[in-house]
PDB file of N, CA and C in Angstrom:
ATOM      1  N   UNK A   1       8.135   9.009  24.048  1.00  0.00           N
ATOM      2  CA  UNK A   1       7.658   7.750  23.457  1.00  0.00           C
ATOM      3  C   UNK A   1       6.663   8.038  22.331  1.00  0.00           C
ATOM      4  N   UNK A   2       5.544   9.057  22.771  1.00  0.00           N
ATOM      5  CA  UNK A   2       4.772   9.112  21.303  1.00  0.00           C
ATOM      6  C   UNK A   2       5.639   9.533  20.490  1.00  0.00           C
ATOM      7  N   UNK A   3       6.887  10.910  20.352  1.00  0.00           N
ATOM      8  CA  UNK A   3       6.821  10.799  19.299  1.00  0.00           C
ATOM      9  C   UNK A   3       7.590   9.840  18.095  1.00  0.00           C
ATOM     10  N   UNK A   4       8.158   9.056  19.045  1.00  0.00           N
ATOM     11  CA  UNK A   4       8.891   7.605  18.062  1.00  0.00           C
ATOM     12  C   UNK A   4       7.536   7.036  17.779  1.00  0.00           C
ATOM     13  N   UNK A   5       6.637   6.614  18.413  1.00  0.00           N
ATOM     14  CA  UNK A   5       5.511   5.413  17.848  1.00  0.00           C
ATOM     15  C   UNK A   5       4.776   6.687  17.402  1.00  0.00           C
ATOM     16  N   UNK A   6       4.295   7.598  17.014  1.00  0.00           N
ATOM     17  CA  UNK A   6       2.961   7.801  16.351  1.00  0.00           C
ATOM     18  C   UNK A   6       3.768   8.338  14.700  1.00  0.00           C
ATOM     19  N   UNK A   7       4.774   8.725  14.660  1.00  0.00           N
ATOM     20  CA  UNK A   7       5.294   8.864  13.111  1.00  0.00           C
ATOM     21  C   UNK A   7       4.930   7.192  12.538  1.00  0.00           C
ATOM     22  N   UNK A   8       5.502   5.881  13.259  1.00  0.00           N
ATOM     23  CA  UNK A   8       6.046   4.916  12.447  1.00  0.00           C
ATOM     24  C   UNK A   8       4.341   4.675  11.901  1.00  0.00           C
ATOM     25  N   UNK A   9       3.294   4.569  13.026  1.00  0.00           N
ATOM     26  CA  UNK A   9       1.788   3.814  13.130  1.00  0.00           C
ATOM     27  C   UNK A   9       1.852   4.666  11.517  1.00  0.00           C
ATOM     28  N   UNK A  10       2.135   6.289  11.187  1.00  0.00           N
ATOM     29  CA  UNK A  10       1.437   6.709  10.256  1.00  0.00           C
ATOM     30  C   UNK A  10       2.463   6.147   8.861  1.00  0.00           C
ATOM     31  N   UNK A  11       3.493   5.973   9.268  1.00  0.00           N
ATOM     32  CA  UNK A  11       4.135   5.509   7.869  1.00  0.00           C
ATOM     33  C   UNK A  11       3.842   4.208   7.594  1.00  0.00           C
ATOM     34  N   UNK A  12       3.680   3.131   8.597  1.00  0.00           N
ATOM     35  CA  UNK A  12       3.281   1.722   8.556  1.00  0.00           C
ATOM     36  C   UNK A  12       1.289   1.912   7.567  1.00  0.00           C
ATOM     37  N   UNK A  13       0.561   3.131   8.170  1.00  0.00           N
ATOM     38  CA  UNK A  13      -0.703   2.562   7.559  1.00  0.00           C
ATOM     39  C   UNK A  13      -0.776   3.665   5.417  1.00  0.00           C
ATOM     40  N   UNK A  14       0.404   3.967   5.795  1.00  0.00           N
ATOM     41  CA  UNK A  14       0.693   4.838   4.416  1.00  0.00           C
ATOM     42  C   UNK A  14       1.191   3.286   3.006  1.00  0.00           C
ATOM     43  N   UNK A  15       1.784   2.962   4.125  1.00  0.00           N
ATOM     44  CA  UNK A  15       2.411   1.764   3.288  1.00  0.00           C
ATOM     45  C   UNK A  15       1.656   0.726   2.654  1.00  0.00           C
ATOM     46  N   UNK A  16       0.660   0.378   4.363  1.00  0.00           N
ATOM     47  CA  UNK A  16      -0.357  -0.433   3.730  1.00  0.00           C
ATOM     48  C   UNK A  16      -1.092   0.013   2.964  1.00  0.00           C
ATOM     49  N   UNK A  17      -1.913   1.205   2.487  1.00  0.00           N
ATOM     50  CA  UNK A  17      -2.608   1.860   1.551  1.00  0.00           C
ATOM     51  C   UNK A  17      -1.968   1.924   0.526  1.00  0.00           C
ATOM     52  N   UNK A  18      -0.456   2.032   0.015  1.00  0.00           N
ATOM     53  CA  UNK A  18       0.148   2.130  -1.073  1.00  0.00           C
ATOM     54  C   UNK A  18      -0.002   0.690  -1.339  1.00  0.00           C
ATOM     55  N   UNK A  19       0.521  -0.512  -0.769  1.00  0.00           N
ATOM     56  CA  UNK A  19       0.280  -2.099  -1.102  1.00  0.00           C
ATOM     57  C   UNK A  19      -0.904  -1.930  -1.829  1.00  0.00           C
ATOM     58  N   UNK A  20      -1.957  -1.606  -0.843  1.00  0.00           N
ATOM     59  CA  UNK A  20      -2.854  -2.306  -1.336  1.00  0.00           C
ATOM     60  C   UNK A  20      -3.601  -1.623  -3.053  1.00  0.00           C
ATOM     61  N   UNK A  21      -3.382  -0.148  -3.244  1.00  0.00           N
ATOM     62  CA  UNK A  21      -3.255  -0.032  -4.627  1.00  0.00           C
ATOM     63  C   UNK A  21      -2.296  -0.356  -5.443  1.00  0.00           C
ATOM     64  N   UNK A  22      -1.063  -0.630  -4.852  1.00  0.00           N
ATOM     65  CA  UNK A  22      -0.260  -1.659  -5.854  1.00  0.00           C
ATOM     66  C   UNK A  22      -0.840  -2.570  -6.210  1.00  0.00           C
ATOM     67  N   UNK A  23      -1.104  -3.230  -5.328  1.00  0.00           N
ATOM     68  CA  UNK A  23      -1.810  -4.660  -5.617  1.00  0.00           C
ATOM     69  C   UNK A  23      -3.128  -4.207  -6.596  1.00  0.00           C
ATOM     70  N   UNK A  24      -3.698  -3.632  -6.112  1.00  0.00           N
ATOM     71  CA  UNK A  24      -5.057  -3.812  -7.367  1.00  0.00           C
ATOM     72  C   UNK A  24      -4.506  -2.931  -8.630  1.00  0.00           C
ATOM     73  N   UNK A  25      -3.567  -2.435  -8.929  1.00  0.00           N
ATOM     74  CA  UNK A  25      -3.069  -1.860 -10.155  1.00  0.00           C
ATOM     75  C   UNK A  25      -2.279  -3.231 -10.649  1.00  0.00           C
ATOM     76  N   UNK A  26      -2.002  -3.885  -9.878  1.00  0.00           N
ATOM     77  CA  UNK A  26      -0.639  -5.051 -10.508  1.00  0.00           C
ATOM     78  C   UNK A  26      -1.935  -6.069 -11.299  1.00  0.00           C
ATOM     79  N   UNK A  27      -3.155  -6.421 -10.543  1.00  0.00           N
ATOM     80  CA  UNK A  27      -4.367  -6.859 -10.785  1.00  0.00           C
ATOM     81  C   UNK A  27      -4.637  -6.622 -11.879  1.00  0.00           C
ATOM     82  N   UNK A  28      -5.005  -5.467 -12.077  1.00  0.00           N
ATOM     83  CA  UNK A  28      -5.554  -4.985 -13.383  1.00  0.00           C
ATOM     84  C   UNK A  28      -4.803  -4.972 -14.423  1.00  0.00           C
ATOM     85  N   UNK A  29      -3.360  -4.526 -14.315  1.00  0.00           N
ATOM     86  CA  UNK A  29      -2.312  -5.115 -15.538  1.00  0.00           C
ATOM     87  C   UNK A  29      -2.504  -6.112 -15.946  1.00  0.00           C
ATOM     88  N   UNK A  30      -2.533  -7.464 -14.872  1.00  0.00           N
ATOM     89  CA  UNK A  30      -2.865  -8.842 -15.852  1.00  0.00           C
ATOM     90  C   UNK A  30      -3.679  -8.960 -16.304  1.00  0.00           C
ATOM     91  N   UNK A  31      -5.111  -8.903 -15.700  1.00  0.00           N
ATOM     92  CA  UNK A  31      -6.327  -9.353 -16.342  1.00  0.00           C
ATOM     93  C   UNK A  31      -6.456  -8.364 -17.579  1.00  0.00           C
ATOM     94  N   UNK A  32      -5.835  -6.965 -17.883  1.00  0.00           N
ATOM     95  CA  UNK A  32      -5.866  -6.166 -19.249  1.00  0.00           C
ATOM     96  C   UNK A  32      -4.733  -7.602 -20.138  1.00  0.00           C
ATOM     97  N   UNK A  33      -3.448  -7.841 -19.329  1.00  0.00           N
ATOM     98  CA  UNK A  33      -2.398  -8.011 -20.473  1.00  0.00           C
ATOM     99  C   UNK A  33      -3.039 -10.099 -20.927  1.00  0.00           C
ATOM    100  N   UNK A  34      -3.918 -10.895 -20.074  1.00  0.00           N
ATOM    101  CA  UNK A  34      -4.439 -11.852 -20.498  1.00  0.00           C
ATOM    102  C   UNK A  34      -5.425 -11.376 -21.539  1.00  0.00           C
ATOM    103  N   UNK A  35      -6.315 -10.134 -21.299  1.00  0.00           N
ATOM    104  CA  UNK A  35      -7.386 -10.071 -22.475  1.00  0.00           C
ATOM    105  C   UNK A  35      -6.624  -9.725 -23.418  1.00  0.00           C
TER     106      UNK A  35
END
């Protein structure tokens, strides 16, 4: 059983860390491409 659940926990919190600099790079594109 761990080793099915402890790969996914680490690809699930890889993902969220990639979102969430997507997101603040997608951020910063607009507020550069409005100025």
């Amino acid at each position: 059983m761990n080793h099915t659940t402890s790969p996914t926990i680490l690809i699930t919190g890889a993902s969220r860390r990639r979102g969430r600099a997507l997101t603040r790079e997608l951020a910063q594109t607009r507020v550069d491409a409005h100025h």
